[in-house]
Protein backbone atom coordinates (compact mmCIF):
# COMPACT_ATOMS: atom_id res chain seq x y z
CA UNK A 1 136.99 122.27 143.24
CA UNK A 2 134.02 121.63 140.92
CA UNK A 3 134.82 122.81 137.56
CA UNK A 4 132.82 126.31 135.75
CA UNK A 5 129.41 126.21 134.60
CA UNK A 6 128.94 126.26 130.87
CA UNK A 7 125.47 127.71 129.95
CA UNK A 8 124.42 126.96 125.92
CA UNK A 9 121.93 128.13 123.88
CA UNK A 10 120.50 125.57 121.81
CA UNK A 11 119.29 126.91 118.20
CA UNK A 12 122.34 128.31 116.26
CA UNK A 13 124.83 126.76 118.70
CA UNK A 14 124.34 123.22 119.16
CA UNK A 15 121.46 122.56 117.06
CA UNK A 16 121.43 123.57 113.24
CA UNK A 17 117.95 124.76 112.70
CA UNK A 18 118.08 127.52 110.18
CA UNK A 19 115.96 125.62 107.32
CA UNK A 20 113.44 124.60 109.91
CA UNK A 21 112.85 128.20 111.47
CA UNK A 22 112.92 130.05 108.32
CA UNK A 23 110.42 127.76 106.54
CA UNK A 24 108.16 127.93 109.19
CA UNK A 25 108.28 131.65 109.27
CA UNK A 26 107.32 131.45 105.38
CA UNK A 27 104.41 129.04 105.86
CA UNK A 28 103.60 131.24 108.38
CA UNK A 29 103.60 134.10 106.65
CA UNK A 30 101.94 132.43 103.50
CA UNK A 31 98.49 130.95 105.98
CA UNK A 32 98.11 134.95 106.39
CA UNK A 33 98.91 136.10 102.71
CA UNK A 34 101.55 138.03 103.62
CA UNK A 35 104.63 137.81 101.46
CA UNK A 36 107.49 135.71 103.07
CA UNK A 37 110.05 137.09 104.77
CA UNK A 38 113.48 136.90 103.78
CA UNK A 39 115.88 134.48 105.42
CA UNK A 40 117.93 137.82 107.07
CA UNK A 41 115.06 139.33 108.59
CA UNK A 42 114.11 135.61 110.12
CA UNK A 43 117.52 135.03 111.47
CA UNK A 44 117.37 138.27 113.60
CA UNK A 45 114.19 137.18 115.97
CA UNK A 46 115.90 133.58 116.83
CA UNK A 47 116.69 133.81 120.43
CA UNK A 48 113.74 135.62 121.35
CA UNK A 49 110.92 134.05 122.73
CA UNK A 50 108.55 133.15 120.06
CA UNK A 51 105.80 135.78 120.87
CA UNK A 52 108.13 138.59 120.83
CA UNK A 53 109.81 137.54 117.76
CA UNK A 54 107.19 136.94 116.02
CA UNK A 55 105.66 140.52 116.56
CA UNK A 56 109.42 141.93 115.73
CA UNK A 57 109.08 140.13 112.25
CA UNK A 58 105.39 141.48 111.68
CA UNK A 59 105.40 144.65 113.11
CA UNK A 60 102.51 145.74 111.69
CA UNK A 61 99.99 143.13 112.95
CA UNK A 62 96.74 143.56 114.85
CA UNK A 63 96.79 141.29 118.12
CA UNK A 64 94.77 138.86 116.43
CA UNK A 65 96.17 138.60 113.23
CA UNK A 66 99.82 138.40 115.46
CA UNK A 67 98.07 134.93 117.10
CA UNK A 68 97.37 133.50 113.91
CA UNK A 69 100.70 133.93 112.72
CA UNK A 70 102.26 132.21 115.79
CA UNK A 71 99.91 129.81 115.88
CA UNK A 72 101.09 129.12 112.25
CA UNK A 73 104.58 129.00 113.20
CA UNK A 74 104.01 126.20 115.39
CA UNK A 75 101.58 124.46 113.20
CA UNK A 76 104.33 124.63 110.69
CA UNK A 77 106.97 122.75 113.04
CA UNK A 78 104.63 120.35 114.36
CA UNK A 79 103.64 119.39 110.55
CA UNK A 80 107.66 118.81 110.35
CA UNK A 81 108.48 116.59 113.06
CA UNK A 82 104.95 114.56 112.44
CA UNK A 83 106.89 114.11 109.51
CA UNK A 84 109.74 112.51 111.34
CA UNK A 85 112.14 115.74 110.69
CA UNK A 86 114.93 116.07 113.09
CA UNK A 87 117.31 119.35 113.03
CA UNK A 88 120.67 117.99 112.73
CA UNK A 89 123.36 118.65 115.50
CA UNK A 90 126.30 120.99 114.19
CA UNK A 91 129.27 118.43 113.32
CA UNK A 92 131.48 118.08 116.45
CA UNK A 93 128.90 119.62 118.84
CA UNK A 94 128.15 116.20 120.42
CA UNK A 95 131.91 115.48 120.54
CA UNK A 96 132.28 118.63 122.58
CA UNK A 97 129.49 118.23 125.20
CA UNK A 98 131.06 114.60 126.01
CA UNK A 99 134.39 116.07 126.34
CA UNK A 100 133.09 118.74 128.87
CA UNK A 101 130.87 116.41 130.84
CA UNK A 102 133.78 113.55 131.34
CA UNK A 103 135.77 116.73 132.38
CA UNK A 104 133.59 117.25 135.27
CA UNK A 105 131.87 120.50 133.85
CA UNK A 106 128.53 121.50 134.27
CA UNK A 107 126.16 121.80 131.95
CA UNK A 108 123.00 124.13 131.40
CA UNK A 109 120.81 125.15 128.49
CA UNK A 110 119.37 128.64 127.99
CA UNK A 111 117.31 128.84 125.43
CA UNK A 112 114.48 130.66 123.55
CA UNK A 113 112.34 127.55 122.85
CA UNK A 114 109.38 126.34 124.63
CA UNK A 115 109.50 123.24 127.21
CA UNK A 116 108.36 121.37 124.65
CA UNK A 117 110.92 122.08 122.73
CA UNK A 118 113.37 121.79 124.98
CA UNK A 119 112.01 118.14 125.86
CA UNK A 120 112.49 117.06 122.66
CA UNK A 121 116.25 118.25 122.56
CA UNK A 122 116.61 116.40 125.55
CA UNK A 123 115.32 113.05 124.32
CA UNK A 124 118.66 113.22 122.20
CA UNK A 125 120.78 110.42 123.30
CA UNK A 126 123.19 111.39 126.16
CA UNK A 127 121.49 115.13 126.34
CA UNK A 128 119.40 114.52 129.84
CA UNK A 129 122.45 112.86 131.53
CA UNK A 130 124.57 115.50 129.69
CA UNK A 131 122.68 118.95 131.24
CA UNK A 132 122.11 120.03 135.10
CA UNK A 133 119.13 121.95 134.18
CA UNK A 134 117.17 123.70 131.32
CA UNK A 135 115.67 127.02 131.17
CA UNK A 136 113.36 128.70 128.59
CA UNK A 137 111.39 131.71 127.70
CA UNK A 138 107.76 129.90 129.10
CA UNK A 139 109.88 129.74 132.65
CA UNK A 140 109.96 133.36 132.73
CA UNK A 141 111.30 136.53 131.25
CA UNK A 142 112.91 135.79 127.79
CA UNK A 143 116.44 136.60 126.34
CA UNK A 144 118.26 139.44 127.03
CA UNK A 145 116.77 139.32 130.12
CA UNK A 146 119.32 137.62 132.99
CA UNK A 147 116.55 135.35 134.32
CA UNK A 148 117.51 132.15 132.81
CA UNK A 149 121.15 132.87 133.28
CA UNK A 150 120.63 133.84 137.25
CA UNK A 151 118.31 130.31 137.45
CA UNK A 152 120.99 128.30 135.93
CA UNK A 153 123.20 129.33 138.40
CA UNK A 154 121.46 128.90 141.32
CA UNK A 155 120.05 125.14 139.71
CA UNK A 156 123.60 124.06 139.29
CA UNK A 157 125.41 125.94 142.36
CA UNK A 158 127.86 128.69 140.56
CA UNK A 159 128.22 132.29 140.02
CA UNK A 160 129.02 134.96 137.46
CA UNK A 161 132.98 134.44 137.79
CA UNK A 162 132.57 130.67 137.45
CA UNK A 163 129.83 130.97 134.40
CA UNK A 164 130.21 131.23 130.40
CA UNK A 165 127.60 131.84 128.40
CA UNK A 166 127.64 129.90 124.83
CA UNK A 167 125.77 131.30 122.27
CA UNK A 168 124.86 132.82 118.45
CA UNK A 169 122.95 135.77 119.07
CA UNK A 170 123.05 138.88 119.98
CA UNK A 171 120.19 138.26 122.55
CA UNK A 172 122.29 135.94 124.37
CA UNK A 173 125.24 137.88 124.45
CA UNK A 174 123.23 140.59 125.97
CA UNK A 175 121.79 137.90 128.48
CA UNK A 176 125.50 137.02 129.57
CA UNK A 177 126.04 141.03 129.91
CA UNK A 178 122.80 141.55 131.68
CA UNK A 179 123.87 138.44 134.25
CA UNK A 180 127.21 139.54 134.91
CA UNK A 181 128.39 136.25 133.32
CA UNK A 182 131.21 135.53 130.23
CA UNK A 183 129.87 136.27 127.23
CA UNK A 184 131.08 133.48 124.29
CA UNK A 185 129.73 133.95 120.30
CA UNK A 186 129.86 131.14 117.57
CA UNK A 187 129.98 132.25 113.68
CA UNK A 188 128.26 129.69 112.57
CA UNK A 189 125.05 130.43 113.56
CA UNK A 190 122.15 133.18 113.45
CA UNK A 191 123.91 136.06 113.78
CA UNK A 192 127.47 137.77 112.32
CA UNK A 193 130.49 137.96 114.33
CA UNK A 194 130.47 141.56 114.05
CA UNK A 195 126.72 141.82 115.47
CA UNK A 196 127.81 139.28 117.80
CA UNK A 197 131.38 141.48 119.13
CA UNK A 198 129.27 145.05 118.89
CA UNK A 199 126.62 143.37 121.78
CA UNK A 200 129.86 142.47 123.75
CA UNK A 201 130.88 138.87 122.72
CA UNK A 202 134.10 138.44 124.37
CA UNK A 203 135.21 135.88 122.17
CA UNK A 204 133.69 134.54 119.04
CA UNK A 205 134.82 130.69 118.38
CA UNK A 206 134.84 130.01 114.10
CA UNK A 207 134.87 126.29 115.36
CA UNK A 208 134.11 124.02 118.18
CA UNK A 209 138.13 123.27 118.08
CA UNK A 210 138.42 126.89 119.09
CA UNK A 211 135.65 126.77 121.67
CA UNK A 212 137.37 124.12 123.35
CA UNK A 213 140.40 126.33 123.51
CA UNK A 214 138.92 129.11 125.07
CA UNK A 215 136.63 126.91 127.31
CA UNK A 216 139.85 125.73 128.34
CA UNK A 217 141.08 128.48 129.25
CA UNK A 218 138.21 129.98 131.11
CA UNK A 219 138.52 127.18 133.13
CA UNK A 220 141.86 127.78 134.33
CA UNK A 221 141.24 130.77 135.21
CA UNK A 222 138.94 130.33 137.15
CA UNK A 223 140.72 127.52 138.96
CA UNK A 224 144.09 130.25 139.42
CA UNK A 225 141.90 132.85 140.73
């Protein structure tokens, strides 16, 4: 019996890239005079793909004005990794993704970056033989739409019973909801545990210890049912 499929998001879970996202939403910001936004207002877009996020942050923009400031945002990251910057993994992440894929899980991302992106988190050592498939928001229909979730499945042959969803935002919590899938939080990234629980988190881990625990136990679950 082939084991459950664990879906992760990638910014906030796996990958810590507050700094990066929040000082690109100030450069941003800064290339159109506006004044920068505060780290708490940045931290409630990340999830969502970047064109509706950005438009979230800046309400208030005309279209055009709204393309300059995206096109800023990823002017801003490309600027950083031409500078050889690399957002660090969360401590114990990698451990945890070995521990699932020797286990015989499998592995998806879900996430709200673009291919691109998500090509460069898979040049990580181990992360391409690590991950069935990938799915983000230029694919199709962006967080909390199901989309990604239902393509996952069908890329890596599961269903909602069999299926967690691992994430830090609200926006994938509502994803997992919206799929019919497990929804799992993390505190330590984008968004609060409260937030997290009031969207429908079933379970937010404080540690990657504690995400083992209940990934363990998800798993026999499933196996007993």
């Amino acid at each position: 019996m082939s084991r459950p499929l664990a879906v992760f998001d990638i910014d906030g879970t796996l990958v810590d890239s507050r700094a990066s996202i929040h000082r690109a939403a100030c450069e941003a910001a800064r290339d159109l005079g506006l004044p920068e936004p505060d780290y708490d207002r940045v931290r409630q877009i990340v999830g969502l793909t970047l064109e509706h996020g950005m438009a979230v942050l800046e309400p208030d923009l005309g279209p055009a004005d709204l393309a300059r400031f995206i096109a800023g945002f990823r002017a801003s990251f490309g600027r950083m990794f031409d500078a050889g910057h690399e957002e660090p993994l969360y401590p114990e992440a990698m451990t945890t993704l070995r521990r699932l894929h020797r286990d015989g899980w499998r592995l998806a991302l879900a996430t709200g970056q673009n291919r691109r992106g998500v090509a460069r988190n898979l040049a990580r050592e181990g992360w391409a033989d690590m991950f069935i498939s990938s799915h983000c928001a230029e694919d199709g229909p962006g967080k909390p739409d199901p989309a990604m979730l239902h393509a996952a499945m069908a890329a890596c042959d599961a269903d909602p019973a069999t299926t967690i969803m691992i994430g830090d935002t609200t926006h994938d919590v509502r994803m997992a909801v919206n799929a019919g899938v497990l929804p799992l939080g993390v505190a330590w990234g984008f968004h609060t545990v409260e937030e997290q629980r009031a969207a429908g988190a079933r379970h937010v881990a404080q540690s990657f210890a504690e995400l083992t625990v209940v990934l363990d136990g998800f798993d026999a679950h499933t196996r007993a049912a």
